[in-house]
Protein backbone atom coordinates (compact mmCIF):
# COMPACT_ATOMS: atom_id res chain seq x y z
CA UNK A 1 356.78 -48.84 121.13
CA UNK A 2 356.65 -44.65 121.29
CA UNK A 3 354.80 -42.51 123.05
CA UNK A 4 352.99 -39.92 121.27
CA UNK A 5 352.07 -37.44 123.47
CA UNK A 6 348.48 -36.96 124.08
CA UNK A 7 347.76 -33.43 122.34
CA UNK A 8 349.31 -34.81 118.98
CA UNK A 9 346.58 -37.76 119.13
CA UNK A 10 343.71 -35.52 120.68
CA UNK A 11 344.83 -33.04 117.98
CA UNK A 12 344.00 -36.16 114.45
CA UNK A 13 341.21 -36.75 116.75
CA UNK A 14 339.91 -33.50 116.54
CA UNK A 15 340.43 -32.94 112.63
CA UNK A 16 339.17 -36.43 112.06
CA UNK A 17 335.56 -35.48 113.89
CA UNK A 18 332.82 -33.53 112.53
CA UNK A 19 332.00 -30.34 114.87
CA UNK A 20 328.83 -31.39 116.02
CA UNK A 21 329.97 -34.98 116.83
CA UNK A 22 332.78 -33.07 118.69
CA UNK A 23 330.72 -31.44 120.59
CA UNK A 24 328.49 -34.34 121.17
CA UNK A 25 331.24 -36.80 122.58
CA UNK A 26 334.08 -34.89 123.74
CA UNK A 27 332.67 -33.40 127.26
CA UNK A 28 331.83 -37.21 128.20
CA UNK A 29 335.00 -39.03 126.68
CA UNK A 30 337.61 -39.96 128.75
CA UNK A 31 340.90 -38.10 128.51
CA UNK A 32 343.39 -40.37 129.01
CA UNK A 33 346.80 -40.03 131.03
CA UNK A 34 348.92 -41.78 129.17
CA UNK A 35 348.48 -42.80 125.08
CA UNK A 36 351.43 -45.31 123.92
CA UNK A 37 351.01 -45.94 119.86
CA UNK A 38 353.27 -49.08 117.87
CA UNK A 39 355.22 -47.05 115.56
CA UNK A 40 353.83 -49.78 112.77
CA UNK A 41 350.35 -48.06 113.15
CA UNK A 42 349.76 -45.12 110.81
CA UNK A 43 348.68 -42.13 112.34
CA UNK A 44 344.76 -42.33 110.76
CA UNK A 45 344.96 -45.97 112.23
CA UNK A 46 346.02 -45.26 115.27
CA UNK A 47 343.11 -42.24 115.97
CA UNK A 48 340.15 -44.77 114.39
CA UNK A 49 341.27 -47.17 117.22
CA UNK A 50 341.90 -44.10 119.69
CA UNK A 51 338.57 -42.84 119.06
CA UNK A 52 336.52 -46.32 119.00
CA UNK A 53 338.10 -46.97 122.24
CA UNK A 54 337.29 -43.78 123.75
CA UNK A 55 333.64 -44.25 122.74
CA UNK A 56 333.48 -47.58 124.64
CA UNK A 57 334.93 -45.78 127.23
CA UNK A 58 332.48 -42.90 127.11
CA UNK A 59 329.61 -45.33 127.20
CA UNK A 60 330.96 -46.61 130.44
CA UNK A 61 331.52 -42.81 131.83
CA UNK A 62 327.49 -41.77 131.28
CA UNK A 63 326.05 -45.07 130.48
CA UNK A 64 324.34 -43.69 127.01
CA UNK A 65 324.06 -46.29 124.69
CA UNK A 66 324.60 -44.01 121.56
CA UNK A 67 328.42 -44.44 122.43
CA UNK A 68 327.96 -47.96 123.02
CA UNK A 69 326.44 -47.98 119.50
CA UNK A 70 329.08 -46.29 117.78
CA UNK A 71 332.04 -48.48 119.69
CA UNK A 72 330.73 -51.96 119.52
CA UNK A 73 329.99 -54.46 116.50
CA UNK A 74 326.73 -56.30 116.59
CA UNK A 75 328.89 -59.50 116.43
CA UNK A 76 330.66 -58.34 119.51
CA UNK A 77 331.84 -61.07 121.59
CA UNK A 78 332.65 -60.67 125.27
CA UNK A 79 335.28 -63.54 126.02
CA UNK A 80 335.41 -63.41 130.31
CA UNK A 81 331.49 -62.88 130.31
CA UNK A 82 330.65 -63.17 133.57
CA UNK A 83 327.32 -65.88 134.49
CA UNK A 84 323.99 -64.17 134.00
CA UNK A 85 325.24 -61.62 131.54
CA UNK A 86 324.11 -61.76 127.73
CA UNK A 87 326.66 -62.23 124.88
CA UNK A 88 326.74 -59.62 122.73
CA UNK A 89 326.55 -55.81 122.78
CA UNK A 90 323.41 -56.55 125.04
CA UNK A 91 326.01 -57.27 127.46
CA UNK A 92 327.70 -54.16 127.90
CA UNK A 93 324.29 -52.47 128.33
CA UNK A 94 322.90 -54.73 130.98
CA UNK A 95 326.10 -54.46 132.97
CA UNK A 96 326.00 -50.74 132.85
CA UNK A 97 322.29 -50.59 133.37
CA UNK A 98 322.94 -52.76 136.63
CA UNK A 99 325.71 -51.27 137.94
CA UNK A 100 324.55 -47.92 137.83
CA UNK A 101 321.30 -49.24 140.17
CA UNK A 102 324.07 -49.28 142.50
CA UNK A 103 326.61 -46.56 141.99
CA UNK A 104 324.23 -43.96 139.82
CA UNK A 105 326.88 -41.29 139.58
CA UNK A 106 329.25 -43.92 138.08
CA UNK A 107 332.45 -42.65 136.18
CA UNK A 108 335.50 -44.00 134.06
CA UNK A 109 338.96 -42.36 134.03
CA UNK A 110 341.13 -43.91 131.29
CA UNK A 111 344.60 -43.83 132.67
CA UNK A 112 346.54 -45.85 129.95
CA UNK A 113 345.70 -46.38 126.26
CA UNK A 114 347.92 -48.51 124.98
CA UNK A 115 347.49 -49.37 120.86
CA UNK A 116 348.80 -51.75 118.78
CA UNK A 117 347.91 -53.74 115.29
CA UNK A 118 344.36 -54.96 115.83
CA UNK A 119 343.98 -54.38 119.85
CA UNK A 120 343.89 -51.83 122.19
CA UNK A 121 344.71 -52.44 126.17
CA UNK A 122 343.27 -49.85 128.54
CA UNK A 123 343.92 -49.71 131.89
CA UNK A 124 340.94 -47.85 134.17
CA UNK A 125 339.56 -47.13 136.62
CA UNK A 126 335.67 -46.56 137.92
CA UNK A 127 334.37 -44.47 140.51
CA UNK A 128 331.17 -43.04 142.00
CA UNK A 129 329.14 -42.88 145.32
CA UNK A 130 327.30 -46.53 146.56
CA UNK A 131 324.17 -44.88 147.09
CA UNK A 132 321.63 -47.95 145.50
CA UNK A 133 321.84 -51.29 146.10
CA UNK A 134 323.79 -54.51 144.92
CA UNK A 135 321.70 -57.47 145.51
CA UNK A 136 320.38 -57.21 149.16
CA UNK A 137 322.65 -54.67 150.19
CA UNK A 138 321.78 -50.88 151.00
CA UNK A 139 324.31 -48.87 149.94
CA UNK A 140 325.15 -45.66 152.47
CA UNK A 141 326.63 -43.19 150.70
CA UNK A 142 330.08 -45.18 150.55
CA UNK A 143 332.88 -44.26 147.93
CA UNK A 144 333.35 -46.72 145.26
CA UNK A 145 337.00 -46.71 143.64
CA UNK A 146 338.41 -50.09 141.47
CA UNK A 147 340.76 -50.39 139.00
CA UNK A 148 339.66 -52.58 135.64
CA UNK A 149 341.96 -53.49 132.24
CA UNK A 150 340.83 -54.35 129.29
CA UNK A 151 341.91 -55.35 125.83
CA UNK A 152 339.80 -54.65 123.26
CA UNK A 153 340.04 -55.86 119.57
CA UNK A 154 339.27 -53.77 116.88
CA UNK A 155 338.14 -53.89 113.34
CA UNK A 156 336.63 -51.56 110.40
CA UNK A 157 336.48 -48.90 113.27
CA UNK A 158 334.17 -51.49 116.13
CA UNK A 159 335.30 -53.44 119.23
CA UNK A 160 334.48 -57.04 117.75
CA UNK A 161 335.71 -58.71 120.75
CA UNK A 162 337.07 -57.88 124.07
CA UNK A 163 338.54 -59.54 127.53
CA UNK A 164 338.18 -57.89 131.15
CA UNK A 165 339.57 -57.83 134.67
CA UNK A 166 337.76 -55.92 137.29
CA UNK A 167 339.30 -55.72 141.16
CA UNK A 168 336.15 -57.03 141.89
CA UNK A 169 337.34 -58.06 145.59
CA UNK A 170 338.12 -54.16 146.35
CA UNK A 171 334.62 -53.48 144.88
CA UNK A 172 333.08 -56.02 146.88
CA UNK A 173 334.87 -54.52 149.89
CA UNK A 174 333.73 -51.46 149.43
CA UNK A 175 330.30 -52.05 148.84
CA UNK A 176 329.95 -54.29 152.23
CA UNK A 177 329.14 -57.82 150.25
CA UNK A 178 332.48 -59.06 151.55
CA UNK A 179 334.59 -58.13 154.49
């Protein structure tokens, strides 16, 4: 594995977007800390799965589902779906739309992109302000901070599937549901 440091990658990112879809995505993506590349990948392979990534990733920053349109495949297939939570991209969407009911001012830092052949890992983390409310619980203004990985697979430029770990005890914590 190599590191390639981030303004190299942000750089084919750049030249590989049109202006106005620059401008359209890159104020909400995700910067992240850390990019590690398999030097197998080609360069233009490596920024298509950069970039698909980062729109998943931008979808869970604002919650807009153009970016959840442009990241996932309509045969998407969540493989740790939680219960209650539709396969699919539907899934994605409702989880957002839920969470947000919660934690409005939501937001994802990407702190490790990590790429290789067909899959990228990404290590993350989500916070905001519990202001709403999670089930029967009144949220008072608390701080919400958790840390989240994921590995996503990709193909012809879509997530196609993906698996998930949330801290969801520290979330719980911090929202009051569990002490």
């Amino acid at each position: 594995m190599k590191r390639i440091p981030y303004l190299l990658i942000a750089a084919a990112v750049l030249i590989a977007l049109p202006t106005q879809a620059q401008e359209a995505m890159l104020p909400e993506t995700p910067v992240p800390q850390s990019i590690t590349v398999d030097q197998g990948l080609s360069a233009a392979r490596a920024t298509m799965m950069q970039e698909t990534a980062l729109a998943y990733y931008a979808f869970w920053n604002t919650g807009k589902k153009h970016y959840l349109d442009r990241a996932v495949a309509s045969q998407f297939i969540d493989n740790t779906l939680p219960p209650g939570r539709p396969q699919g991209p539907a899934g994605p969407l409702y989880a957002s739309t839920n969470f947000r009911k919660a934690v409005p001012d939501l937001r994802c830092t990407v702190n490790d992109l990590l790429i290789t052949d067909d899959k990228v890992t990404v290590r993350m983390q989500f916070t905001g302000t519990f202001t709403g409310s999670f089930g029967n619980v009144q949220g008072q203004g608390q701080p919400v901070s958790f840390l989240a990985i994921d590995i996503l697979r990709i193909r012809d430029a879509k997530i196609i599937e993906d698996w998930h770990l949330e801290d969801n005890l520290t979330l719980m914590q911090q929202l009051g549901v569990v002490h």
